[in-house]
Protein backbone atom coordinates (compact mmCIF):
# COMPACT_ATOMS: atom_id res chain seq x y z
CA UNK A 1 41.81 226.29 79.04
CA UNK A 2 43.00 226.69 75.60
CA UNK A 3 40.19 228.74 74.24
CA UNK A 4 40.98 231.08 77.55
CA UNK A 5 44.48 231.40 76.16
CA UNK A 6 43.40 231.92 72.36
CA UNK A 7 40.16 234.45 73.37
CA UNK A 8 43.22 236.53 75.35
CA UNK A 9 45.32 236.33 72.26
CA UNK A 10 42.68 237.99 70.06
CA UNK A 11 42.56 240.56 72.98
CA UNK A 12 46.30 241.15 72.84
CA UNK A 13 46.39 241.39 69.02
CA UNK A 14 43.21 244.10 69.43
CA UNK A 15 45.91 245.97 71.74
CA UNK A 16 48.42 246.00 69.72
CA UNK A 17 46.65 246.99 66.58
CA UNK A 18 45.41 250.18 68.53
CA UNK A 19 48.58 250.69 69.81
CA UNK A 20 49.65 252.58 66.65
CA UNK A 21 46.78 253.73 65.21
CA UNK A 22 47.45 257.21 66.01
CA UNK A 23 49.82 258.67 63.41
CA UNK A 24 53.08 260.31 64.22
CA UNK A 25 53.19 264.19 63.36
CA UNK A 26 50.93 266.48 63.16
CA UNK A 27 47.52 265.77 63.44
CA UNK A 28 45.18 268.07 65.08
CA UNK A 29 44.63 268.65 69.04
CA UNK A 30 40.58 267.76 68.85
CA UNK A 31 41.63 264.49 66.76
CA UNK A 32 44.29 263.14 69.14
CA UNK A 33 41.95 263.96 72.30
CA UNK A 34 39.38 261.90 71.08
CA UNK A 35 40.68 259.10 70.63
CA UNK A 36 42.56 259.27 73.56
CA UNK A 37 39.33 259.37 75.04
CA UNK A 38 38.08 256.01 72.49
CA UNK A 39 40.60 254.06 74.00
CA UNK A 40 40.32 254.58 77.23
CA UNK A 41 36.62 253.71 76.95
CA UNK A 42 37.69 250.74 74.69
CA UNK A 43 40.28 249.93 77.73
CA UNK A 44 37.87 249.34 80.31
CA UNK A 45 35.73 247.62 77.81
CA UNK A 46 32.89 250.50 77.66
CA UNK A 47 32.60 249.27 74.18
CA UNK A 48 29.33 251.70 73.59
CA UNK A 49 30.95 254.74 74.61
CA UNK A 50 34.36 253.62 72.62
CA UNK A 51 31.94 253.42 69.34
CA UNK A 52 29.92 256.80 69.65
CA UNK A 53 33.54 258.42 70.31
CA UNK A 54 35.32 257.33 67.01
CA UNK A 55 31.71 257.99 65.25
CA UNK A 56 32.54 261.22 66.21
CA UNK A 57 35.89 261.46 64.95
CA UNK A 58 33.98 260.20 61.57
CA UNK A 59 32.03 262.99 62.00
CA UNK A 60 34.94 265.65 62.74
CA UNK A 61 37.66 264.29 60.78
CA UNK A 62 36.24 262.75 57.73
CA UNK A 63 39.30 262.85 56.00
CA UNK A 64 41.42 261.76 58.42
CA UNK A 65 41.61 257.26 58.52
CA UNK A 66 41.67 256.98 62.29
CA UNK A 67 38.08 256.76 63.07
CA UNK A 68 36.90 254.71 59.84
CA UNK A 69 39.99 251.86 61.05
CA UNK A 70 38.97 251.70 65.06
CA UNK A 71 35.44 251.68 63.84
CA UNK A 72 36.32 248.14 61.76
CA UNK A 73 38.64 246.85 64.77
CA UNK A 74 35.83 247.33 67.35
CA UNK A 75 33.62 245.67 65.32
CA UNK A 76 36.32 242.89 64.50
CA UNK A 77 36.62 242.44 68.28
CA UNK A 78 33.15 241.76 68.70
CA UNK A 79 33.07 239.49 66.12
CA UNK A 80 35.42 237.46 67.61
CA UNK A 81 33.04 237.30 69.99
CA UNK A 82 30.26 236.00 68.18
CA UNK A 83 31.21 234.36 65.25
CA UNK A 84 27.90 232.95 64.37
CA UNK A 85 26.53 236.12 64.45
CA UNK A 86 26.20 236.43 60.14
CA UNK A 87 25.54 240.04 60.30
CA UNK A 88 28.80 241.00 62.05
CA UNK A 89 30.52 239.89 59.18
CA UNK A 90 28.78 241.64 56.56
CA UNK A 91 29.04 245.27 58.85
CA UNK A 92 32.97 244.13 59.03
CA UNK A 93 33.97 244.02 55.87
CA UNK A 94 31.81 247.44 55.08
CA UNK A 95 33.93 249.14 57.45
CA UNK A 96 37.01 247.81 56.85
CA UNK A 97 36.73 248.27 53.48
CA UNK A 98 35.82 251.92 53.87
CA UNK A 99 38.70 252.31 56.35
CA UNK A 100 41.27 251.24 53.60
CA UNK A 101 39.49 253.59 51.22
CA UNK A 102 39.82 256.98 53.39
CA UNK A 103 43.73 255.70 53.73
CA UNK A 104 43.88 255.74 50.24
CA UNK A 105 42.58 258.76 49.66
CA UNK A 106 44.49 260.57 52.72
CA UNK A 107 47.70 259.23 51.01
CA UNK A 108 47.16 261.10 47.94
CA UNK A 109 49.19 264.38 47.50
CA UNK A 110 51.78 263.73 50.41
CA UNK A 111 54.49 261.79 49.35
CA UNK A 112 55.81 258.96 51.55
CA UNK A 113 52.89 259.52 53.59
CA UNK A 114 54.35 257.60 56.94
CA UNK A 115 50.88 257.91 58.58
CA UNK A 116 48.58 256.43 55.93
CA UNK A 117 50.86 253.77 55.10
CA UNK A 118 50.76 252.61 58.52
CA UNK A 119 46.64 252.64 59.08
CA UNK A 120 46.60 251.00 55.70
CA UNK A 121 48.89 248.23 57.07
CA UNK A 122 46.27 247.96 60.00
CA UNK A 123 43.13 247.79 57.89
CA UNK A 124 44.90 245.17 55.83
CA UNK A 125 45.88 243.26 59.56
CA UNK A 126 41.54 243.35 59.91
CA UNK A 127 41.35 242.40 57.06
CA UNK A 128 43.16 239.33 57.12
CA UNK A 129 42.35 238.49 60.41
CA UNK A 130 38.85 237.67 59.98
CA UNK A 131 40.00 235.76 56.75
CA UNK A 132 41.62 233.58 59.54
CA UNK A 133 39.05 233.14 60.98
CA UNK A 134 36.50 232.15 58.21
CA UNK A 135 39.16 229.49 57.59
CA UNK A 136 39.92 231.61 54.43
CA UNK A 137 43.82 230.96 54.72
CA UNK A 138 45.27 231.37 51.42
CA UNK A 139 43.08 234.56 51.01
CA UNK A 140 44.73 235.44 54.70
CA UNK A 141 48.98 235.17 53.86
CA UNK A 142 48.04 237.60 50.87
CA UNK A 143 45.77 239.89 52.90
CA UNK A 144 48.60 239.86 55.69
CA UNK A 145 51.37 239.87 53.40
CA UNK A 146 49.96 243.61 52.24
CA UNK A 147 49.55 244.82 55.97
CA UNK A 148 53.47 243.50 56.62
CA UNK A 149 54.55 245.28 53.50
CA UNK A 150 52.34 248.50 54.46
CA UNK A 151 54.54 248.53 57.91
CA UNK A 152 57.78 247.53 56.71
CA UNK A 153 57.12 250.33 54.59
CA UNK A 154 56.50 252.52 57.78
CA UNK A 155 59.57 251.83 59.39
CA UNK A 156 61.38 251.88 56.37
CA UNK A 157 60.44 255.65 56.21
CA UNK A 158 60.98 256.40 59.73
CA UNK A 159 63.19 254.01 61.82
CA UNK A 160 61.88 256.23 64.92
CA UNK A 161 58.11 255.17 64.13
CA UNK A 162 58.74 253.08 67.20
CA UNK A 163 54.92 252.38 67.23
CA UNK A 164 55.30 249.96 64.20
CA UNK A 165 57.48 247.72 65.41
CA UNK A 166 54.22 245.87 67.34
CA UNK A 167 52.74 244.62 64.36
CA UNK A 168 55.73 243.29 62.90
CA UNK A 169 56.63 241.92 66.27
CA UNK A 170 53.85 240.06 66.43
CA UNK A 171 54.18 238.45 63.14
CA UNK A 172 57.51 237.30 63.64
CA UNK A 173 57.16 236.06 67.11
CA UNK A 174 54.05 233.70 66.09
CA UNK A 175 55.12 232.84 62.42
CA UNK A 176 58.14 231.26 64.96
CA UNK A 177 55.82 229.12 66.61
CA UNK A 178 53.74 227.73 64.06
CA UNK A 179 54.62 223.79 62.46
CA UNK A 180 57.31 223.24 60.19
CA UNK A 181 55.04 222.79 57.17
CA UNK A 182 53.25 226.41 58.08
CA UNK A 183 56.52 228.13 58.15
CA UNK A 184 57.71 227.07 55.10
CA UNK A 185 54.95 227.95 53.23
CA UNK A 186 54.66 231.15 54.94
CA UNK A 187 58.76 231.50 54.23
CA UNK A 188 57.28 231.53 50.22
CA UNK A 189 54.75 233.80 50.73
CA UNK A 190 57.27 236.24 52.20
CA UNK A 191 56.82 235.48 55.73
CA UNK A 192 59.68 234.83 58.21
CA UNK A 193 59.13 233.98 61.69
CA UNK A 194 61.57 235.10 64.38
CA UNK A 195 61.13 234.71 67.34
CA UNK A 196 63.92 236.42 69.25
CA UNK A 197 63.75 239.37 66.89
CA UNK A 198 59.94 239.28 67.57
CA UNK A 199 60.29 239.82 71.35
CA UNK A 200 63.19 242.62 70.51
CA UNK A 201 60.66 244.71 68.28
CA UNK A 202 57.79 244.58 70.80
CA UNK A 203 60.23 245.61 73.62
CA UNK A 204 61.20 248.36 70.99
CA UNK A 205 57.75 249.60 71.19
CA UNK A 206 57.08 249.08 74.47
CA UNK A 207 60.59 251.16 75.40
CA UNK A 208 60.19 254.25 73.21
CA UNK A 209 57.05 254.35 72.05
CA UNK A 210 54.78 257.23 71.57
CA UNK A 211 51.41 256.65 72.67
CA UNK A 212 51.13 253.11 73.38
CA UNK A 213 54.17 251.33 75.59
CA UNK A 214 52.17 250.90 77.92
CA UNK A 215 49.86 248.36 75.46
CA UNK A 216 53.37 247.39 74.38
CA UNK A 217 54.29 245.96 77.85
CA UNK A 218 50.77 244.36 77.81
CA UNK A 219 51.41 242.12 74.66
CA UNK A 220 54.93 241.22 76.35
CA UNK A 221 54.28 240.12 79.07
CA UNK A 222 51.36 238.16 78.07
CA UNK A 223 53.76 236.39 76.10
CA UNK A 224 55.92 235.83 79.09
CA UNK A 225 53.28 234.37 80.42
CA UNK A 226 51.54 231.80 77.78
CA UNK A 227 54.30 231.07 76.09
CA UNK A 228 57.76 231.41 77.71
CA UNK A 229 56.84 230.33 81.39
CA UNK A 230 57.73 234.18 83.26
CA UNK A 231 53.97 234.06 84.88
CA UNK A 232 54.94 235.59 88.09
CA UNK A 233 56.76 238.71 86.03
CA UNK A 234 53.62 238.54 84.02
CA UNK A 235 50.68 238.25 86.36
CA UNK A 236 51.92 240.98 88.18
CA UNK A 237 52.16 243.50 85.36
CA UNK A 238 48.76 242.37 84.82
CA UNK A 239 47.16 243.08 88.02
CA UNK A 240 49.14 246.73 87.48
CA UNK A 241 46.77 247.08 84.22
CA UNK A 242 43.62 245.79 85.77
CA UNK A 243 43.82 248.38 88.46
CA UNK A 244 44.22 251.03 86.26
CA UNK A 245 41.32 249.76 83.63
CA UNK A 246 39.02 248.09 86.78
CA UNK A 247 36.24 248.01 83.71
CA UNK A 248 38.52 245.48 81.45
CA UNK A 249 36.57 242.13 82.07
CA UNK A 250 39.42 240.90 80.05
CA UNK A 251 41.97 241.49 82.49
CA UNK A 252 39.87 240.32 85.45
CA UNK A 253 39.46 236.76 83.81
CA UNK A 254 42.88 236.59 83.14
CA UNK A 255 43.67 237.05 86.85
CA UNK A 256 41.11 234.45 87.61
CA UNK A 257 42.35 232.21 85.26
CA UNK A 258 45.66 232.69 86.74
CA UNK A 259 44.54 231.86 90.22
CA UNK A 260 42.49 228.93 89.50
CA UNK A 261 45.15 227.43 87.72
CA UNK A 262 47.43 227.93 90.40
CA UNK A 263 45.44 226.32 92.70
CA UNK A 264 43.80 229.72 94.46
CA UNK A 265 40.28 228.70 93.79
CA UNK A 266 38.52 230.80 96.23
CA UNK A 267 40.84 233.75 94.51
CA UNK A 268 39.91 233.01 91.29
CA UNK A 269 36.12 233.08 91.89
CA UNK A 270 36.31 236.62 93.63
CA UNK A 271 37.45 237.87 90.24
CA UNK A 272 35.49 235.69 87.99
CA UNK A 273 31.71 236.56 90.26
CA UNK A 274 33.01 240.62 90.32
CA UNK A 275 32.51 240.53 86.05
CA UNK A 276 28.89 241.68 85.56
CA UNK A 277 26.47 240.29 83.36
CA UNK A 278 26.23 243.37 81.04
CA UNK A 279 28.71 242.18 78.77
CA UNK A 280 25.83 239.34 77.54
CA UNK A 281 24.69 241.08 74.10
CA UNK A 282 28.16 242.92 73.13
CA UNK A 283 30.80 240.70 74.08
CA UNK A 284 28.97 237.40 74.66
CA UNK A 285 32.11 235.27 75.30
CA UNK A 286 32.99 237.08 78.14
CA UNK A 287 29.79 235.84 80.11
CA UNK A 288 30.26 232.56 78.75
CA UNK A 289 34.52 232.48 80.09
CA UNK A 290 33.27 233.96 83.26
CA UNK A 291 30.76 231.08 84.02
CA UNK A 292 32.61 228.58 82.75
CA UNK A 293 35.43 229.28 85.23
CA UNK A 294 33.03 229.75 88.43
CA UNK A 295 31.79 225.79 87.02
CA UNK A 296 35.57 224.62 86.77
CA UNK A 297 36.39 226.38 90.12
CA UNK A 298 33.85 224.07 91.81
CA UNK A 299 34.81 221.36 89.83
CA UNK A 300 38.16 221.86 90.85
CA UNK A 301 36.75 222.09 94.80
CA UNK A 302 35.36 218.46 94.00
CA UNK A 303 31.70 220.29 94.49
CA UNK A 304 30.42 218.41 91.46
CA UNK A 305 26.85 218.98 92.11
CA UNK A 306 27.10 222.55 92.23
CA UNK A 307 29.52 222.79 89.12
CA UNK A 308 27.14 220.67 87.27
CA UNK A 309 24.31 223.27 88.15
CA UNK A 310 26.52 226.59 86.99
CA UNK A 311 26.99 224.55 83.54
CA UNK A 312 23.59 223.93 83.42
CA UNK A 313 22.75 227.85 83.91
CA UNK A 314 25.27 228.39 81.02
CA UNK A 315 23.70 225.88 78.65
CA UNK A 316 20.55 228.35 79.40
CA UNK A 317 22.08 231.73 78.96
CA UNK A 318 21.14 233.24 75.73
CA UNK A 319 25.11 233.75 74.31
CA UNK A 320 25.84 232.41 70.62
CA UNK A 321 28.65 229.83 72.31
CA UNK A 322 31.38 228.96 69.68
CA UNK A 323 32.06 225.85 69.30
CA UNK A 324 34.73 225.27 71.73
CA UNK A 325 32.64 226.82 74.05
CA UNK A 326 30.08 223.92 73.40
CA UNK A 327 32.70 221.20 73.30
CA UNK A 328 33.82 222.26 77.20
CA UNK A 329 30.32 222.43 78.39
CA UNK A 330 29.22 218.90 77.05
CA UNK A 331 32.67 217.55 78.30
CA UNK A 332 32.13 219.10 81.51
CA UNK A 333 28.28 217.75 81.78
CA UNK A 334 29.82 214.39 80.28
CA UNK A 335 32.37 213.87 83.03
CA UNK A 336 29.86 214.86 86.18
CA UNK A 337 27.50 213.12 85.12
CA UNK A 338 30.30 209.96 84.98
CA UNK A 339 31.41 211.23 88.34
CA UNK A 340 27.68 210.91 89.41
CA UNK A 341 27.31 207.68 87.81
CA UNK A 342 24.97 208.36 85.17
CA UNK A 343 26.34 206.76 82.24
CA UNK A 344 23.56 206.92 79.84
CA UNK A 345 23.58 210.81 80.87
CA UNK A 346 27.18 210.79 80.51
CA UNK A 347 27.68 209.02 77.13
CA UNK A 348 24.71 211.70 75.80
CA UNK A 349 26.76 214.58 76.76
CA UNK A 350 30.32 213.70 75.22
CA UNK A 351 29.01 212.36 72.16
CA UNK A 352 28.12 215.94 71.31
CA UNK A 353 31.64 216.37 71.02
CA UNK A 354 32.82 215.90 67.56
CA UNK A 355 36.51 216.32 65.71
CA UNK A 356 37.06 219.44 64.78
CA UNK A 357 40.09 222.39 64.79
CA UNK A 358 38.53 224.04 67.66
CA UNK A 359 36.92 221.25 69.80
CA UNK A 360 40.35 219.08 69.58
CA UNK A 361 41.07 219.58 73.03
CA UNK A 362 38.21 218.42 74.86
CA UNK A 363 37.34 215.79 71.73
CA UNK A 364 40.79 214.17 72.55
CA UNK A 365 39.82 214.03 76.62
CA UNK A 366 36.38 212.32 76.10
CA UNK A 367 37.40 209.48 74.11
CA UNK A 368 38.75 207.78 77.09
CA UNK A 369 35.00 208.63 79.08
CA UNK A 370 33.09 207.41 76.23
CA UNK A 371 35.23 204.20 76.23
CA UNK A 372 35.68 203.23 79.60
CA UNK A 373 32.83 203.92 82.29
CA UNK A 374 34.20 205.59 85.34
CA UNK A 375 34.54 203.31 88.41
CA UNK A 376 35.11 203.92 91.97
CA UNK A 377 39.16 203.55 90.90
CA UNK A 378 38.67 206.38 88.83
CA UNK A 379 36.44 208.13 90.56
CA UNK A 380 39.08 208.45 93.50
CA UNK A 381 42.02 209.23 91.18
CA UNK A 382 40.10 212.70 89.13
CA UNK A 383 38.99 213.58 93.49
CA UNK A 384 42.67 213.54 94.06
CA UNK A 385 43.81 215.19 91.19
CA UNK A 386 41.82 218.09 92.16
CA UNK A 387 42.72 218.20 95.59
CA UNK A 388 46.31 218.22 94.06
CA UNK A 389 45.47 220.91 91.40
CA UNK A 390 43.43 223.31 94.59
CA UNK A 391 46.74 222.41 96.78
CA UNK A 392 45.62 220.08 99.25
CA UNK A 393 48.74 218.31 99.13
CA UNK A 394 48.77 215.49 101.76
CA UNK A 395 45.02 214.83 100.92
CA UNK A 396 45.71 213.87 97.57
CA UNK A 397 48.93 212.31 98.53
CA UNK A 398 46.90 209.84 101.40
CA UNK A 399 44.26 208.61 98.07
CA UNK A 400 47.15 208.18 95.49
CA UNK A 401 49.07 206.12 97.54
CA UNK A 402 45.54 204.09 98.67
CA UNK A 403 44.85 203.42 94.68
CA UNK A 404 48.26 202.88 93.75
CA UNK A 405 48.26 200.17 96.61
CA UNK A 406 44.92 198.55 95.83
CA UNK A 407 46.12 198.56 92.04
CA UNK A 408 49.41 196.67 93.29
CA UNK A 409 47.29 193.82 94.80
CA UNK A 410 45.89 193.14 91.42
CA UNK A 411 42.70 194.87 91.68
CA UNK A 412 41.26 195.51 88.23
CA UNK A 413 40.46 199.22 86.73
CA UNK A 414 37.96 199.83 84.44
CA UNK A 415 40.78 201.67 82.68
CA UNK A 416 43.80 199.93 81.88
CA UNK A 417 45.43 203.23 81.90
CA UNK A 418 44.88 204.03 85.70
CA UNK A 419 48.06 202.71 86.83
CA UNK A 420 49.75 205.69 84.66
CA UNK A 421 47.61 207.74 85.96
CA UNK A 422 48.05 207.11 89.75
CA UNK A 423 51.96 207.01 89.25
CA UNK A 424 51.49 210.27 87.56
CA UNK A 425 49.55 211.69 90.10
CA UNK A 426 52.27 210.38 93.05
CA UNK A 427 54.81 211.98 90.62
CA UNK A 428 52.91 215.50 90.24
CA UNK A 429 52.46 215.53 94.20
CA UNK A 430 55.48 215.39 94.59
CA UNK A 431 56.83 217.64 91.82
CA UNK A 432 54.85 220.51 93.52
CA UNK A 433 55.92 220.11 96.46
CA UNK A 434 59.53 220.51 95.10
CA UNK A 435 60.60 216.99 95.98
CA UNK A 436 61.79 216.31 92.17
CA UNK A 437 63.98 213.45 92.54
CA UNK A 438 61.60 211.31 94.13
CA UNK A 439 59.13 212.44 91.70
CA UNK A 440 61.51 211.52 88.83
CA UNK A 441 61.42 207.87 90.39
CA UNK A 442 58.22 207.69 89.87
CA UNK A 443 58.17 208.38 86.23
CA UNK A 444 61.10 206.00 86.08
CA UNK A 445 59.33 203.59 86.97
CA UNK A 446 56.78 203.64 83.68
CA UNK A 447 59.16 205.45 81.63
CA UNK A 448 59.29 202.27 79.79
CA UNK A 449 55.84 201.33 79.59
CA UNK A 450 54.17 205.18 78.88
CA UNK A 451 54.02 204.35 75.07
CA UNK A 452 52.05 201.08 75.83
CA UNK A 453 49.45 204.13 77.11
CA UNK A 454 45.26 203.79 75.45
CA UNK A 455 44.91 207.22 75.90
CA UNK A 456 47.09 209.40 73.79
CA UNK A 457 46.34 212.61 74.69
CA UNK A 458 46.93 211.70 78.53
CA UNK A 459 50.30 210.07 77.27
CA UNK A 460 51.47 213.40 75.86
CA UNK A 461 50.75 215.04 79.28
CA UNK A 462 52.48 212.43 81.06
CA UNK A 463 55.47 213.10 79.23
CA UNK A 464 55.26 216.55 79.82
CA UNK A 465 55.11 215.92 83.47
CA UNK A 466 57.95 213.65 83.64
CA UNK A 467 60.09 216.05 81.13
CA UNK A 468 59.57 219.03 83.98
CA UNK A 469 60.82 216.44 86.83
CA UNK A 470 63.31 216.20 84.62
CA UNK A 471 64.20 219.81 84.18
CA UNK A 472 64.32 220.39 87.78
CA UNK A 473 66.83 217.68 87.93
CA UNK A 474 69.21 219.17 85.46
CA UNK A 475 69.01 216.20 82.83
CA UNK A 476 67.84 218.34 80.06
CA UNK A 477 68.77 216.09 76.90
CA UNK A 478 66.48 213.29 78.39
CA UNK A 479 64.23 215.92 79.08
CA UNK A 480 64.24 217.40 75.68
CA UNK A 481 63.70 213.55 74.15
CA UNK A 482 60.22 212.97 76.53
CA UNK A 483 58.81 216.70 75.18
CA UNK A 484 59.94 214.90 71.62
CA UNK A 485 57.11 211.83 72.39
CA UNK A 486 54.93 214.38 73.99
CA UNK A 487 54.98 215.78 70.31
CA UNK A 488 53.35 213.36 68.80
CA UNK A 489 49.82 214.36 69.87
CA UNK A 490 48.53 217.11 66.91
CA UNK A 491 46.59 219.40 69.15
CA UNK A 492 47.12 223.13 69.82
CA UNK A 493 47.02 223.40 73.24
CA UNK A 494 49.50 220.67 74.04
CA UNK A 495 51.47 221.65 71.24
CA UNK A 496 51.85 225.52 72.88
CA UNK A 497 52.49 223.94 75.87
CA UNK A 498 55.23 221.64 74.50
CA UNK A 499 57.08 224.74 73.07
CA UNK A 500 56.65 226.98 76.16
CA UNK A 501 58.82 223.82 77.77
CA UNK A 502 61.45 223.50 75.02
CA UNK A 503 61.52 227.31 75.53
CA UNK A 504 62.70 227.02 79.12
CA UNK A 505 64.53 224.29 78.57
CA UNK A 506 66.79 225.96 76.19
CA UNK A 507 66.94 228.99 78.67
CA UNK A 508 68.01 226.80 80.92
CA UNK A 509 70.58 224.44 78.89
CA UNK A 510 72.25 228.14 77.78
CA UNK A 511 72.78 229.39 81.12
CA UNK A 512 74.12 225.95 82.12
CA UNK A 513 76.39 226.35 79.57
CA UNK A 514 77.40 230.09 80.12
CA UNK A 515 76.96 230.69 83.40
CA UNK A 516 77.38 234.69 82.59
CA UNK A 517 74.15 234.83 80.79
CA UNK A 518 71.23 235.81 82.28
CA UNK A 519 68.29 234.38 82.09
């Protein structure tokens, strides 16, 4: 789930760099039509046609920075695609490098030149993006620290270059968000994270700007939806964009993402099977996303053989997985083949899961597999945690309350930590079905003992659960202290989730306190 939400955030940093590529001014006619015409190719992912149509511009405009700099950021997108594809890197920096040079060069003899300024600010953003990404960090803050300066510049020159405000957005909206120890040394490096001001300069865009609000309403409302809990709001914009780009495979697995994680599984497999498989050889990851959502969808049904089969097709499909990509899939096959129980299969599987920055997630979840085998116990709680997490309700209710019972009359787990787990599950029931004080009895009743918990990456999400019970029940300094032990796990995904909640939380705690603001 993670990866989903990071792959999307590379897509909503590709939208807003290309939101203001196009300078303000005069360029000519022929210029602005084509890449009018780029982007909406590159909008409903027609990546081929996108490429020919700034080659043209190349062609045309040689002088002109716009078709050297979406050139670099098409090929950046790719890359992000398929990082272990060496050549991509090598064409990248070419381009991007090039890119910079025609902005240099298109400065020269205009003074203040708002419009080269700002694409040199972007070619710098490639730039330092892929530094990111090649783990080249240092390199990265002074890369980035040139595009910020580039579009400070910009706006410095023009307050009404209402295009720039995206990028600078961005940065301070993120910056916000990132640990303590980050932010300071970004602070030195003459970065400041913001994250209210963040939100006001990509509404800024989004309200008046010239080309691209559209993109700018995009980038909001995603992060409404990932990060500050508005995914009704969100989703909907969303499903606005997708009809109007019906080619964006991006948007479609959003929506299905949405929808399975909502419980809508049928839903979210409508959208996930309508993605062809021409996307294989350009934009690999989006084959791989799609297929590993149809698997998790019949996971999620409790159709384990037939999940197990769709991760076996993806294991064969030709795509250069990353290596989160690789993590899922063996945790996946790890865990059905438990469910199954194959435990020599099983133990093969999630031992191919190693410690790394971008297999955390799923290396954190298989610890607990490797260590204890799955019994019937268990089996019965992860069938009724799907049911739960698909919305059958009473079904998963009618187990929970079976194990939980059987548990009470001292019959022994294979995990220790099951009895969490049930309670947890009896709590969850009834948190979505919007019976939060008896839910919050339920957590009160381990609140105590959740510490005492093997598994430390389940104890974070149990104190996430019980913090939202918590919410719901207006005690929102308690709640604030169980997101603090939730916390302690170091992993990205729980740690985005953790400040989406503190987020709404504080919403929440200001309106309580001023009723006149609105939220």
């Amino acid at each position: 789930m993670v990866r989903i939400f990071r792959s999307f955030y590379l897509f909503l940093i590709f939208l807003a760099a290309i939101l203001s590529s196009i300078a303000y001014g005069s360029i000519p006619d022929r210029l602005e039509q084509l890449i009018l015409e780029g982007k909406i190719h590159f909008y409903n992912f027609k990546i081929p046609k996108a490429q020919q149509t700034f080659k043209v511009i190349q062609q045309e405009f040689p002088d002109y920075p716009h078709g050297y700099f979406y050139e670099s950021y098409i090929t950046l997108i790719i890359y992000t695609q398929d990082m272990t594809n060496d050549s991509l890197i090598t064409t990248l920096e070419q381009q991007v490098d090039k890119a910079i040079d025609v902005a240099n060069e298109y400065q020269k003899g205009i003074e203040d030149n708002t419009a080269a300024n700002f694409h040199l600010g972007l070619c710098y953003g490639v730039k330092g993006i892929y530094q990111v990404m090649n783990r080249s960090y240092l390199g990265s803050f002074f890369t980035g620290r040139k595009a910020k300066g580039y579009l400070e510049k910009v706006v410095r020159l023009d307050s009404t270059y209402y295009d720039a405000y995206l990028g600078l957005g961005i940065v301070h909206y993120y910056l916000d968000l990132m640990p303590g120890i980050v932010k300071f040394l970004a602070g030195i490096l003459g970065f400041d994270g913001d994250r209210e001001l963040g939100r006001r300069e990509i509404l800024l865009t989004a309200n008046n700007g010239k080309f691209f609000e559209e993109e700018a309403y995009f980038t909001y409302y995603v992060i409404r939806y990932f990060l500050e809990g508005d995914k009704q709001n969100a989703i909907e914009k969303i499903e606005e964009m997708s009809h109007k780009y019906p080619g964006n495979a991006g948007l479609t697995l959003l929506l299905g993402y949405h929808n399975r994680r909502f419980g809508y599984i049928e839903k979210s497999l409508q959208y996930c099977q309508s993605i062809p498989d021409s996307f294989e050889t350009i934009l690999p990851q989006i084959i791989d996303m799609k297929y590993y959502n149809i698997a998790v969808a019949h996971y999620d049904l409790n159709q384990f053989e037939k999940s197990d089969s769709i991760f076996s097709y993806l294991i064969r499909l030709r795509t250069r997985k990353s290596l989160y990509y690789q993590a899922a899939i063996n945790y996946y096959k790890g865990l059905l083949a438990a469910l199954m129980f194959d435990n020599e299969k099983s133990r093969y599987y999630l031992k191919n899961i190693f410690e790394h920055k971008q297999t955390k997630y799923w290396y954190y979840q298989s610890r607990t597999l490797l260590k204890y085998r799955v019994d019937s116990l268990m089996y019965y709680q992860i069938y009724a945690r799907n049911l739960l997490y698909s919305r059958h309700f009473d079904e998963s209710m009618t187990i929970a309350r079976r194990l939980q019972e059987m548990l009470s009359k001292g019959i022994e787990a294979k995990n220790p930590d099951l009895v969490f787990l049930v309670t947890d599950l009896i709590g969850e029931n009834h948190y979505y079905t919007h019976k939060y004080s008896q839910a919050k009895k339920y957590y009160e009743s381990i609140s105590a003992k959740i510490s005492k918990m093997n598994d430390e990456f389940r104890r974070s999400w149990v104190y996430i659960h019980y913090a939202r019970c918590l919410v719901k029940t207006g005690e929102y300094d308690l709640a604030e202290k169980m997101l603090d032990k939730a916390h302690e796990l170091n992993e990205e995904f729980t740690r985005i989730t953790i400040s989406r909640e503190r987020y709404i939380l504080g919403e929440l705690k200001q309106q309580h306190n001023n009723p006149k603001v609105k939220i």
